[in-house]
N, C-alpha and C. Protein backbone atom coordinates (compact mmCIF):
# COMPACT_ATOMS: atom_id res chain seq x y z
N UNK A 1 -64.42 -9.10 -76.33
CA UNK A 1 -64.04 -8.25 -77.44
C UNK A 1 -65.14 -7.22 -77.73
N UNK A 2 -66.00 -7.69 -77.91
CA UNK A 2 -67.14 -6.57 -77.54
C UNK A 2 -67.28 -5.75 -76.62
N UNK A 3 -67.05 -6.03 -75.48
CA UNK A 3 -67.25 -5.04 -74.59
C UNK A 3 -65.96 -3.64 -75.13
N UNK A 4 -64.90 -4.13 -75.57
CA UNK A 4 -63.57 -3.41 -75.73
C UNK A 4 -64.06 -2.38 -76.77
N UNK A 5 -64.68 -3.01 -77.81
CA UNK A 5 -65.42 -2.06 -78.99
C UNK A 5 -66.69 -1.28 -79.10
N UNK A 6 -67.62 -1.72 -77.32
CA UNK A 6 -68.36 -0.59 -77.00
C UNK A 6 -67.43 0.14 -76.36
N UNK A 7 -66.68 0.36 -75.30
CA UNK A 7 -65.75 0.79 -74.66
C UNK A 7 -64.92 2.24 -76.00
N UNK A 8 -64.80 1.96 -77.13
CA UNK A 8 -63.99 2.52 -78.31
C UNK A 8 -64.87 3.63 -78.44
N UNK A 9 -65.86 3.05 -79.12
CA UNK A 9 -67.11 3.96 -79.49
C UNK A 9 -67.50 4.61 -78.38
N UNK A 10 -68.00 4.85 -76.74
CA UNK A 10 -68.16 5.77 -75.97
C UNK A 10 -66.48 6.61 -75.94
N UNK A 11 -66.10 6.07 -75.92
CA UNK A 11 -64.97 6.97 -76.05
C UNK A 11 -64.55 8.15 -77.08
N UNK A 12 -64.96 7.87 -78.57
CA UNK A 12 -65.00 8.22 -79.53
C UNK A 12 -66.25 9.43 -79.18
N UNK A 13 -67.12 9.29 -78.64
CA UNK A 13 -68.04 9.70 -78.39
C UNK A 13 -68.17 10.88 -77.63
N UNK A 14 -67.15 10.07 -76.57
CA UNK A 14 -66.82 11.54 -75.54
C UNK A 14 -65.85 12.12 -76.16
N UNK A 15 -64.77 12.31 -77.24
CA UNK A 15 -64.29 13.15 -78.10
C UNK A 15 -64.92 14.18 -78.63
N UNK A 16 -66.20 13.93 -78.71
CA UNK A 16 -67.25 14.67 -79.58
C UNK A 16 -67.88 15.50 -78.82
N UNK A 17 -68.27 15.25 -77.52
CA UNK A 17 -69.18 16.35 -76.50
C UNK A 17 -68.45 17.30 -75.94
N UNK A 18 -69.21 18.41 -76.03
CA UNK A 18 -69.13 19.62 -75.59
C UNK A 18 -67.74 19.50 -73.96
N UNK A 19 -67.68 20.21 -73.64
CA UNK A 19 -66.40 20.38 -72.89
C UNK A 19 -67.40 20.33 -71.31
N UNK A 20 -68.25 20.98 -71.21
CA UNK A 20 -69.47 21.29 -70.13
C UNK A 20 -69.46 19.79 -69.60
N UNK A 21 -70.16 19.07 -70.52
CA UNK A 21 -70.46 17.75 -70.04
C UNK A 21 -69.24 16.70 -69.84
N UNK A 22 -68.29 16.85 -71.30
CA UNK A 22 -67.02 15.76 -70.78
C UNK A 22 -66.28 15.21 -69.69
N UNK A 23 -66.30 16.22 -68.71
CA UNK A 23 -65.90 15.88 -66.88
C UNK A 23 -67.01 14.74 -66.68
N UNK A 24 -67.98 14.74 -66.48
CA UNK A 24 -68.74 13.49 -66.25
C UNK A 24 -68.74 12.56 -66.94
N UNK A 25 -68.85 12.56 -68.56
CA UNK A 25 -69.14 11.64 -69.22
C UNK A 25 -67.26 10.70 -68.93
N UNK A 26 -66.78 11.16 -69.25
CA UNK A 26 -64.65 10.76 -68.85
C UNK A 26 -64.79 9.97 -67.84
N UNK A 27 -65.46 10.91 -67.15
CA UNK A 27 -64.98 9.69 -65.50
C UNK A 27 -66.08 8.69 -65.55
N UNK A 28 -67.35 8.69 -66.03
CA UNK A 28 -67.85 7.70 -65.86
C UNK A 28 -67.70 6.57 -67.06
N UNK A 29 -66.41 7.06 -68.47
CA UNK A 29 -66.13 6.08 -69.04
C UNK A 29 -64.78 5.43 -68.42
N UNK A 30 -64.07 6.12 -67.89
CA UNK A 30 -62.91 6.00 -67.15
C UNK A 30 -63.01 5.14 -66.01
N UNK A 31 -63.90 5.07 -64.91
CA UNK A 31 -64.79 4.00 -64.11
C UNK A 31 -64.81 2.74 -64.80
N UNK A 32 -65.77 2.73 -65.53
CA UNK A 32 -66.06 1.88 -66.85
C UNK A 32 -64.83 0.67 -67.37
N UNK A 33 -63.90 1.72 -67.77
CA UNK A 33 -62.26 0.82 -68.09
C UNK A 33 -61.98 0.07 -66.90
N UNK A 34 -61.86 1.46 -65.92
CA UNK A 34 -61.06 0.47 -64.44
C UNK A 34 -61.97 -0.53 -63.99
N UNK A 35 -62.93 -0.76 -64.00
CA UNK A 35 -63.98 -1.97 -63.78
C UNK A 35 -63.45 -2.80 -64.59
N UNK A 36 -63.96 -2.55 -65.95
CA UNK A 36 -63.11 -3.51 -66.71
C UNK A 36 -61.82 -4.21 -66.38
N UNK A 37 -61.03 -3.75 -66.50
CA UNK A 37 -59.77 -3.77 -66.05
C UNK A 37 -59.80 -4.31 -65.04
N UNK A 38 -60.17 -3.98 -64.39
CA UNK A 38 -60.34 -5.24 -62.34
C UNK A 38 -61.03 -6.52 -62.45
N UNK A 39 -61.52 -6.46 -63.86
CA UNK A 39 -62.51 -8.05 -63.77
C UNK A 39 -63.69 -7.81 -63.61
N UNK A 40 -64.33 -6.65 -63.25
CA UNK A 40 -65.64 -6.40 -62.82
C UNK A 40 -66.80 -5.94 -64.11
N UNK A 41 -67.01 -7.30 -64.67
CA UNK A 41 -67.82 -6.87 -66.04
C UNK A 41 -69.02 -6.24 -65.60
N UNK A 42 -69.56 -6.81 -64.78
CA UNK A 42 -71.13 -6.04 -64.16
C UNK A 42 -71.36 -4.45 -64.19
N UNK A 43 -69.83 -4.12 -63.15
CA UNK A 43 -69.78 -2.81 -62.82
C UNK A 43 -69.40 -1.97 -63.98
N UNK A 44 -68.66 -2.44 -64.99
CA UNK A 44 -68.10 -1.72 -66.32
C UNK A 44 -69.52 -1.61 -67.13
N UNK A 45 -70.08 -3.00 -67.07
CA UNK A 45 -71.32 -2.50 -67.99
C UNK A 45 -72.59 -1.46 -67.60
N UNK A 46 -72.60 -1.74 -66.21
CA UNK A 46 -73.21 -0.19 -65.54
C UNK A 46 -72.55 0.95 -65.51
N UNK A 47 -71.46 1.31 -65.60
CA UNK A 47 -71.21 2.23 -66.22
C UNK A 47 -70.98 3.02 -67.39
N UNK A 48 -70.65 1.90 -68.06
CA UNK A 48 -71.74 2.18 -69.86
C UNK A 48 -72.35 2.73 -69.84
N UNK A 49 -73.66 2.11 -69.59
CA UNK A 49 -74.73 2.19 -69.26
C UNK A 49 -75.14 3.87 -68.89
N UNK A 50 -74.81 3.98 -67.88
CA UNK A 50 -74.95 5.54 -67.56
C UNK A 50 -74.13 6.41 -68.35
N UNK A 51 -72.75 5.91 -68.86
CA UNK A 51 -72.45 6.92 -69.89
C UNK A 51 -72.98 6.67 -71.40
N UNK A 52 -74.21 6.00 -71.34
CA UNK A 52 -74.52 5.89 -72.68
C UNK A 52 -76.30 6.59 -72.64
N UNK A 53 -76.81 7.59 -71.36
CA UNK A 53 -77.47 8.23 -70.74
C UNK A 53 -77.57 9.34 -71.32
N UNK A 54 -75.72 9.41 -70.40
CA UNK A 54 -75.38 10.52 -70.19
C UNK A 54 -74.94 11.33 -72.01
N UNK A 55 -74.83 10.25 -72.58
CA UNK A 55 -74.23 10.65 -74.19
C UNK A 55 -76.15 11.14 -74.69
N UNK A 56 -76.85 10.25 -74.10
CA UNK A 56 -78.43 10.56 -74.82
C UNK A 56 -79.05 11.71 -75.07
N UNK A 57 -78.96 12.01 -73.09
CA UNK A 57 -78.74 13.76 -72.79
C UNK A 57 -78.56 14.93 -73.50
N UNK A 58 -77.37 14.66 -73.75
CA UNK A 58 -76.14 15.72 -74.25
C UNK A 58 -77.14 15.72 -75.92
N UNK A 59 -77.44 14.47 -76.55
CA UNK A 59 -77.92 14.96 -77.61
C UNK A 59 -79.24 15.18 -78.05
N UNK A 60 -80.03 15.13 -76.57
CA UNK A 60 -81.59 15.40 -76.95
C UNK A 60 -81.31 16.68 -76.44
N UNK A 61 -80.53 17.42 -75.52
CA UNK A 61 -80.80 19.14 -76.06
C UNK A 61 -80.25 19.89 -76.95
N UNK A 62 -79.47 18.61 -78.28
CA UNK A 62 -79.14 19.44 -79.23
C UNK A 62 -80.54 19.23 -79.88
N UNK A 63 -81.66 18.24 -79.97
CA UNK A 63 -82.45 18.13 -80.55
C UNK A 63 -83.51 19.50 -80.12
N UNK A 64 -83.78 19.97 -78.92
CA UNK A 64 -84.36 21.18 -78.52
C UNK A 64 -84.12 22.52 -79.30
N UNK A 65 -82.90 22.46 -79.88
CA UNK A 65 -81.89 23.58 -80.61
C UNK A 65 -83.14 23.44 -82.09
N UNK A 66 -83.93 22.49 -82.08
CA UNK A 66 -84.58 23.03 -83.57
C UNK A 66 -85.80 23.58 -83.34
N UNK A 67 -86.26 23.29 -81.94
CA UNK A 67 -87.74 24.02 -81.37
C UNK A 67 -87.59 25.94 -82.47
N UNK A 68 -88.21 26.16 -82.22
CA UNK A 68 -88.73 27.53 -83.37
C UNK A 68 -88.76 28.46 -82.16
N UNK A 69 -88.21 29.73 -82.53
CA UNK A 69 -88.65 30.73 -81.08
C UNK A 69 -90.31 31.22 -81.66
N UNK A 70 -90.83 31.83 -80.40
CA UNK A 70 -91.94 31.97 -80.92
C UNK A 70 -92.66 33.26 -81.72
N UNK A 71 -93.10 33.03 -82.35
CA UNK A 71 -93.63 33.83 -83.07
C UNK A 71 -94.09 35.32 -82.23
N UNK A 72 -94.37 36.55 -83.30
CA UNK A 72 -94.64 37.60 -82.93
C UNK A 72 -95.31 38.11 -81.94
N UNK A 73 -96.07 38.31 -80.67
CA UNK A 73 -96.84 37.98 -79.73
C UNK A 73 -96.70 37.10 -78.96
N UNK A 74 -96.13 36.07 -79.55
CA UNK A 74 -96.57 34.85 -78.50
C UNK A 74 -94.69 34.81 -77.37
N UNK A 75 -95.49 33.91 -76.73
CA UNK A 75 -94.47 33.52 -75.60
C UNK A 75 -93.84 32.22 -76.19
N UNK A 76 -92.97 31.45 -75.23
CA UNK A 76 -92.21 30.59 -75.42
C UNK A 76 -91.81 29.92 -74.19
N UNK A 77 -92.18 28.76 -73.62
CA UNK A 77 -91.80 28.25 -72.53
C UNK A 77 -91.40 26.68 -73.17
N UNK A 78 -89.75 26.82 -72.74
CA UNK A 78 -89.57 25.56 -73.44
C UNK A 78 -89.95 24.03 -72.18
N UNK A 79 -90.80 23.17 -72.53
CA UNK A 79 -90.79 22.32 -71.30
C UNK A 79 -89.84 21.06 -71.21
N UNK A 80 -88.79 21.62 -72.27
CA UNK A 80 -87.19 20.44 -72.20
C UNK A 80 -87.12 19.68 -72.81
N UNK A 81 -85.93 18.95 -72.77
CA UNK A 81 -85.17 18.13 -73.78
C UNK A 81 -84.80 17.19 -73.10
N UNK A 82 -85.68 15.29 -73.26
CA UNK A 82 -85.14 14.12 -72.40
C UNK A 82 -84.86 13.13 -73.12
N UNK A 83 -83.85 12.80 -72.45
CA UNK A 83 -83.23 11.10 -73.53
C UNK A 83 -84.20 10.02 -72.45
N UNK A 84 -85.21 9.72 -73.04
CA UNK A 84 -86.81 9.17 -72.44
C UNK A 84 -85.91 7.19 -71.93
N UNK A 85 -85.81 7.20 -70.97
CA UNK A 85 -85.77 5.78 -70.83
C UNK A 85 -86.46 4.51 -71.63
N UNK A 86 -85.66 3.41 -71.45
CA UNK A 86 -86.17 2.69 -72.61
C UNK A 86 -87.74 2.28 -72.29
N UNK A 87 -87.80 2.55 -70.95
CA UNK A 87 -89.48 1.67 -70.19
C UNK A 87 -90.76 2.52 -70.43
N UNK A 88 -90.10 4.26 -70.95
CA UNK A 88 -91.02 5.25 -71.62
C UNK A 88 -91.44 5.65 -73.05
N UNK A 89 -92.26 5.42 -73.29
CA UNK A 89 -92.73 5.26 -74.69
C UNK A 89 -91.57 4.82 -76.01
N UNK A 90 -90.89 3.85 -75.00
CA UNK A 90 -90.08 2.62 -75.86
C UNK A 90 -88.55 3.80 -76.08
N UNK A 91 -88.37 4.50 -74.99
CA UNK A 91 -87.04 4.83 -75.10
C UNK A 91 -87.18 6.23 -75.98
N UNK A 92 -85.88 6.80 -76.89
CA UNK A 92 -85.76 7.60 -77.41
C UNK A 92 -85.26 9.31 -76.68
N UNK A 93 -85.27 10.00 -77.71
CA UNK A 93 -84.97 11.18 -77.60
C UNK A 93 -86.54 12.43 -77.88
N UNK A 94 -86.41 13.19 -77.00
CA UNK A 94 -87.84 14.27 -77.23
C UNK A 94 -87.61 15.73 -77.04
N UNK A 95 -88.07 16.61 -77.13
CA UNK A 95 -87.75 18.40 -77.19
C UNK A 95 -89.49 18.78 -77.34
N UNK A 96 -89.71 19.72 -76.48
CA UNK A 96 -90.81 19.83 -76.46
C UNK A 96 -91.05 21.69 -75.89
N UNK A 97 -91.60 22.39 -76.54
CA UNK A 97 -91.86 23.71 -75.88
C UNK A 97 -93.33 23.85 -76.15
N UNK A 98 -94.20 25.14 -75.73
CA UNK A 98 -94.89 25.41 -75.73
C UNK A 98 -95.12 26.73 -75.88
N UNK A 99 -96.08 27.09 -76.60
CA UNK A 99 -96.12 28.38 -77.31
C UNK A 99 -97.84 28.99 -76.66
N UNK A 100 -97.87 30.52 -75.98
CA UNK A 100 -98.93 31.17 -75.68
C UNK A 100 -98.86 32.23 -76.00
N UNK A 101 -100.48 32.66 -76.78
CA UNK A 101 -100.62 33.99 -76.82
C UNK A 101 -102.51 34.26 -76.77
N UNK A 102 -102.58 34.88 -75.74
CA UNK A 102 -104.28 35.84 -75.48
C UNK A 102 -105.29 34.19 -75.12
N UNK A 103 -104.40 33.45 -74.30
CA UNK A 103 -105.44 32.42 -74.11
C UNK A 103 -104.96 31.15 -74.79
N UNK A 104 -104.09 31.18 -76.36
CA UNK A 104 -104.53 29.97 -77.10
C UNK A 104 -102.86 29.37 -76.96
N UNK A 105 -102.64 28.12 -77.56
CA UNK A 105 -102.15 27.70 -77.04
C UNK A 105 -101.41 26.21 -78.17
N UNK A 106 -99.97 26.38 -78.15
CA UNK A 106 -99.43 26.01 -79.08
C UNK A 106 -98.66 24.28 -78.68
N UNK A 107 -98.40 23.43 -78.34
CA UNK A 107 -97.50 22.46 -77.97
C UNK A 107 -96.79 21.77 -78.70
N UNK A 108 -95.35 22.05 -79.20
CA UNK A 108 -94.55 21.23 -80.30
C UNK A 108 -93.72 20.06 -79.80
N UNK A 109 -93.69 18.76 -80.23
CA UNK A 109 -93.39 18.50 -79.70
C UNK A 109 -92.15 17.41 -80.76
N UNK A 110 -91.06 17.52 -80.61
CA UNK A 110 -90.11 16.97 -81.56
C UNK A 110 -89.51 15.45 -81.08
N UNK A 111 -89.55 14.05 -81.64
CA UNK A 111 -89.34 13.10 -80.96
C UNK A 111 -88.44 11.89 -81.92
N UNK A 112 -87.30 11.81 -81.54
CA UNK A 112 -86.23 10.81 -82.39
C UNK A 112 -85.42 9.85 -81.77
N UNK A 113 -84.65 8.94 -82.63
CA UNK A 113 -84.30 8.18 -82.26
C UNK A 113 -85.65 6.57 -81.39
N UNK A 114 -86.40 6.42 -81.55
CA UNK A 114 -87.45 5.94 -80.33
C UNK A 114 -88.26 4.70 -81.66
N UNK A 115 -88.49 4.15 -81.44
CA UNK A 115 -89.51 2.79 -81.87
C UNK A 115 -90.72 3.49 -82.26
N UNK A 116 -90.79 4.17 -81.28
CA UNK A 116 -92.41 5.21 -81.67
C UNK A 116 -92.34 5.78 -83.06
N UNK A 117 -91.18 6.31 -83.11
CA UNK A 117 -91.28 6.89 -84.41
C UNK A 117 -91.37 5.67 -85.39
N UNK A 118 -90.72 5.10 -85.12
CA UNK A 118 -90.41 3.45 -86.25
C UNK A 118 -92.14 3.82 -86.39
N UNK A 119 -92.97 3.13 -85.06
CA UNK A 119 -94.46 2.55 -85.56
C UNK A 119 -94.93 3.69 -86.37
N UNK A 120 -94.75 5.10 -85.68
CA UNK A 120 -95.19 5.75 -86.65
C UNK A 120 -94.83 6.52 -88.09
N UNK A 121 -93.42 5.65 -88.94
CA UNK A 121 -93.38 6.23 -89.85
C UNK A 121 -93.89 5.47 -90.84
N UNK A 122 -94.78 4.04 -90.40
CA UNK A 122 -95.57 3.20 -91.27
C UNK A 122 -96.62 4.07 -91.56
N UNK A 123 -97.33 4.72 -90.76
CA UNK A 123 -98.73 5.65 -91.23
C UNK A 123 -98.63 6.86 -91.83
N UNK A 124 -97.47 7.59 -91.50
CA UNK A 124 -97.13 8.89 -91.87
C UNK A 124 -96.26 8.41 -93.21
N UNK A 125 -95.82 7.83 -93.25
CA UNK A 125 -94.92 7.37 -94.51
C UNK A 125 -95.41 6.95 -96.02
N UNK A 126 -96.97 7.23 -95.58
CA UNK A 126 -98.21 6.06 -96.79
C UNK A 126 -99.22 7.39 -96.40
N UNK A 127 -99.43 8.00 -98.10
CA UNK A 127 -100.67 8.72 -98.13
C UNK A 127 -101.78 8.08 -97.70
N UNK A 128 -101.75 7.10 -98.28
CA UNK A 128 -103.60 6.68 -98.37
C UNK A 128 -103.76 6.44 -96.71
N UNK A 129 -103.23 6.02 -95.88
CA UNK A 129 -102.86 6.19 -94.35
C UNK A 129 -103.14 7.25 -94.08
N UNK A 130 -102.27 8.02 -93.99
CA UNK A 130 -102.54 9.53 -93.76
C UNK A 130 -103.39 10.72 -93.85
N UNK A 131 -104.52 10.18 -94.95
CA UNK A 131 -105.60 10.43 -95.59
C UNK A 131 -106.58 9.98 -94.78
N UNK A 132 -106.58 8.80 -94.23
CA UNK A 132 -107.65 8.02 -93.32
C UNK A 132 -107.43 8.78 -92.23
N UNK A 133 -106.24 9.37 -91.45
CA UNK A 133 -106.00 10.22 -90.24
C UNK A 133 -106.29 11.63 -90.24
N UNK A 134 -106.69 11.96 -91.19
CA UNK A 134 -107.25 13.55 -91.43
C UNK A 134 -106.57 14.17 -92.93
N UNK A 135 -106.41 15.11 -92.87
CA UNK A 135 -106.46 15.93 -94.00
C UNK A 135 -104.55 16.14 -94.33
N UNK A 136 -104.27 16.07 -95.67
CA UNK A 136 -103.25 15.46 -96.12
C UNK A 136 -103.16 16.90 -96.56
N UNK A 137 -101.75 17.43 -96.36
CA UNK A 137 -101.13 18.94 -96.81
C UNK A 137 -99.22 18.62 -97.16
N UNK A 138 -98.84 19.66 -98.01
CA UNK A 138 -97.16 19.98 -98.17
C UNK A 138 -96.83 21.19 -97.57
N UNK A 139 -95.95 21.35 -96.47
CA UNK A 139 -95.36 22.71 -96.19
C UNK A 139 -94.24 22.61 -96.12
N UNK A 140 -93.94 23.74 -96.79
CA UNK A 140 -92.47 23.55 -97.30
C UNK A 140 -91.35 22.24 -97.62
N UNK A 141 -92.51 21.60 -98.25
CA UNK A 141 -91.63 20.52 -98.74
C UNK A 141 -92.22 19.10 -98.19
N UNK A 142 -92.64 19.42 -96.62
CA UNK A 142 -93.11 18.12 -96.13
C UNK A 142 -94.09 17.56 -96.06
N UNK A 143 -94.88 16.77 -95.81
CA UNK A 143 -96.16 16.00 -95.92
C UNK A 143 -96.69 16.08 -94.42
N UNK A 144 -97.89 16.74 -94.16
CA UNK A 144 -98.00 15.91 -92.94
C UNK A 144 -99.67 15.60 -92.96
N UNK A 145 -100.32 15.53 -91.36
CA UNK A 145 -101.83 15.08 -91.41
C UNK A 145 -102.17 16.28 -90.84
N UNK A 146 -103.09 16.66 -90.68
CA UNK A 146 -103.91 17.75 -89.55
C UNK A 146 -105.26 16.86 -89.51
N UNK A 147 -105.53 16.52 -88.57
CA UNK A 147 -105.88 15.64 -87.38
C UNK A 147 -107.48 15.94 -87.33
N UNK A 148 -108.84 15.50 -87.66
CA UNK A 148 -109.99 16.04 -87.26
C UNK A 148 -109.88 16.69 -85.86
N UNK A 149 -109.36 16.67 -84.83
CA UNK A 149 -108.82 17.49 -83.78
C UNK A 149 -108.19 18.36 -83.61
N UNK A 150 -107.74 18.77 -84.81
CA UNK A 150 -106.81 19.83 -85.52
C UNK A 150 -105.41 19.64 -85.30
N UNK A 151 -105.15 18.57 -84.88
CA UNK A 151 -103.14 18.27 -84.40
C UNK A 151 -102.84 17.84 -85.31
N UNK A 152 -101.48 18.14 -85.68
CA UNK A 152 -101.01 17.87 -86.67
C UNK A 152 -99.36 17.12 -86.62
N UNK A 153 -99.40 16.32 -87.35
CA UNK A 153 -98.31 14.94 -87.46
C UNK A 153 -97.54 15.17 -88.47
N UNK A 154 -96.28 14.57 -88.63
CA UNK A 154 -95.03 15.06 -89.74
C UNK A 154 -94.16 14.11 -89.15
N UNK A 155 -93.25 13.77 -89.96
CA UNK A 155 -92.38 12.78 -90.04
C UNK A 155 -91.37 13.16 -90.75
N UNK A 156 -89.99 13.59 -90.75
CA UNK A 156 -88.89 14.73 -91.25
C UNK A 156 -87.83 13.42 -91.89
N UNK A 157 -88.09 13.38 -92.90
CA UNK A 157 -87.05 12.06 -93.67
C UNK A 157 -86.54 10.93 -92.72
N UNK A 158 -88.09 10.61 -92.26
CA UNK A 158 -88.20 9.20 -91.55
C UNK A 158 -87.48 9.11 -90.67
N UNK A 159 -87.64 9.82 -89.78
CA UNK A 159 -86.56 9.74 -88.62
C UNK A 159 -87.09 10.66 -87.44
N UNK A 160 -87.51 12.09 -87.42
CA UNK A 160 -87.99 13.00 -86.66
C UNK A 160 -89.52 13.22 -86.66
N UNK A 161 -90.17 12.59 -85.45
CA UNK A 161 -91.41 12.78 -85.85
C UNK A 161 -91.75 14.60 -84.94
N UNK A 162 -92.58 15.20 -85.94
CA UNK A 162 -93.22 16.39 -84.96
C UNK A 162 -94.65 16.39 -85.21
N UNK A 163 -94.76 16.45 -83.81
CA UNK A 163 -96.52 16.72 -83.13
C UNK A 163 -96.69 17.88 -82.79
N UNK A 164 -98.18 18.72 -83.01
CA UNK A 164 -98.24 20.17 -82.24
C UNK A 164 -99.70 19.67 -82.56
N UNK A 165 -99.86 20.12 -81.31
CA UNK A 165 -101.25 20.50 -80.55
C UNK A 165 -101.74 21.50 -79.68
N UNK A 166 -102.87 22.15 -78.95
CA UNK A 166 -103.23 22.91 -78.49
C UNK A 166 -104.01 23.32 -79.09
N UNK A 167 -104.89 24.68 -77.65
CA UNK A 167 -106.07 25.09 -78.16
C UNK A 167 -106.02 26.50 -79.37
N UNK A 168 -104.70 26.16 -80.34
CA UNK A 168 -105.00 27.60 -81.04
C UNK A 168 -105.54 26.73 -82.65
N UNK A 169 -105.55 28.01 -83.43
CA UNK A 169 -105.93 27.38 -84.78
C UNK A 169 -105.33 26.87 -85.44
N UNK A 170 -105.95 25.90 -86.19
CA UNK A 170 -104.33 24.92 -87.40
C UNK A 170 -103.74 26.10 -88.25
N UNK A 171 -104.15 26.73 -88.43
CA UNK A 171 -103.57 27.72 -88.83
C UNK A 171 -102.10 28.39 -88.14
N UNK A 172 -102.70 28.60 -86.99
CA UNK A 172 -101.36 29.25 -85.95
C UNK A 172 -100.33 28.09 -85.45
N UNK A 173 -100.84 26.67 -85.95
CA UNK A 173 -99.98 25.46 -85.49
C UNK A 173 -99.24 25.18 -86.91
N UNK A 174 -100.26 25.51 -87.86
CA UNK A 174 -99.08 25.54 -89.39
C UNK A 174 -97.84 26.86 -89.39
N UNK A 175 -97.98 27.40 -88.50
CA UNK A 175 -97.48 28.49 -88.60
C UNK A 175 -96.08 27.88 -87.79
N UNK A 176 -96.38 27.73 -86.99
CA UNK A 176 -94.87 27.22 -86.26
C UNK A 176 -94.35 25.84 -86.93
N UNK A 177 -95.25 24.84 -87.57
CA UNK A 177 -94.65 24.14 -88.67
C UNK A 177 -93.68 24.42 -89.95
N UNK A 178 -94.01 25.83 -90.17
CA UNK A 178 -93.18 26.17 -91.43
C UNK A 178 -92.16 26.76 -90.22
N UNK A 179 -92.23 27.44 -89.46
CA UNK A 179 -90.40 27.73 -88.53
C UNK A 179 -89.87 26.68 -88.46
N UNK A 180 -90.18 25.21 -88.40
CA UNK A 180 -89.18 24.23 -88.30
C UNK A 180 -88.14 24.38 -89.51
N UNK A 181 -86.87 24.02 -88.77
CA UNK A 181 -85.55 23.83 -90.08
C UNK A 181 -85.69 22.05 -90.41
N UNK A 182 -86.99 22.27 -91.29
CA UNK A 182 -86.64 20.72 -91.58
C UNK A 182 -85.47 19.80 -92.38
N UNK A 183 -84.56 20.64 -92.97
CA UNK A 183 -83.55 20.05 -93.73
C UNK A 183 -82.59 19.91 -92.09
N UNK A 184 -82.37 20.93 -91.25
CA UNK A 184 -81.12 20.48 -90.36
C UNK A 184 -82.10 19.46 -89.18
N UNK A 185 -83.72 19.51 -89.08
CA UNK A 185 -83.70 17.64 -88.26
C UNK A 185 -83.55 16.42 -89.49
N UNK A 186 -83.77 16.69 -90.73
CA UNK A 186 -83.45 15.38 -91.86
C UNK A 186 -81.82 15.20 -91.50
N UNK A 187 -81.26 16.03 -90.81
CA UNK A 187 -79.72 15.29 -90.56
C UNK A 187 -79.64 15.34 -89.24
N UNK A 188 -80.20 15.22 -88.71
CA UNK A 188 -79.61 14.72 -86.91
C UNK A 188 -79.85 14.14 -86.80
């Protein structure tokens, strides 16, 4: 019975994705049934499995969609959007670009859904924590650390953590902090 009611929900699921991806995600829930259906629980649950990947995918490059274009001067090289296996820093979803201008050097890096964030919304979630990790600020609304290394940490209504680092100034890394739409990652 369970298997029938994961089976519902990927399905429900592939209702929801983009038209681009649905040819794959269909047939590999469609596989999935007919396995089922033949008796072959192994093979149905590997194909879950990959359509539950393939669903990860599809929504860690909507998570890329909040990366910031870059600022005035600078460049923009996005280095992608991965639904991180569970054996990589405990699974999850990540979006990550990178920002250059005259040498210096920006790295954002957006990361959800993942355990990581769990551990880290115990420290980011508690001033007096956060205080022990460097220097405690509000931009536009949010809390984060800037790092005696100058990186800076944020945690988007406990759920989206963002990191930026590189060799430019906290200044030019607060700067692409306030381009985040933090109200539309508090809902994804």
């Amino acid at each position: 019975m369970k298997l029938r009611k994961l089976i519902g929900i990927f399905t429900a699921a592939f209702l929801l994705a983009p038209v681009a991806q649905a040819d794959e995600i269909t047939d590999t829930i469609q596989a999935a049934l007919d396995a089922y259906a033949a008796g072959d629980i192994k093979l149905a649950k590997e194909e879950l499995d990959f359509a539950s990947q393939l669903l990860s995918q599809l929504k860690a490059s909507g998570l890329s969609a909040f990366l910031p274009e870059a600022m005035p001067g600078w460049t923009r090289e996005e280095a992608g959007a991965q639904a991180a296996p569970a054996l990589a820093f405990g699974g999850g979803l990540t979006a990550n670009a990178v920002y250059e201008k005259s040498g210096a050097s920006v790295d954002l890096t957006l990361m959800a859904d993942s355990p990581m964030v769990t551990a880290m919304a115990a420290a980011l979630g508690n001033v007096a924590i956060m205080g022990s990790m460097g220097q405690v600020k509000r931009v536009n609304g949010q809390r984060l650390v800037v790092t005696p290394e100058g990186e800076i940490q944020a945690l988007i209504d406990g759920k989206v953590l963002v990191q930026i680092s590189g060799s430019a100034s906290v200044d030019e890394k607060l700067g692409y902090f306030e381009l985040l739409d933090a109200e539309g990652l508090a809902s994804f």
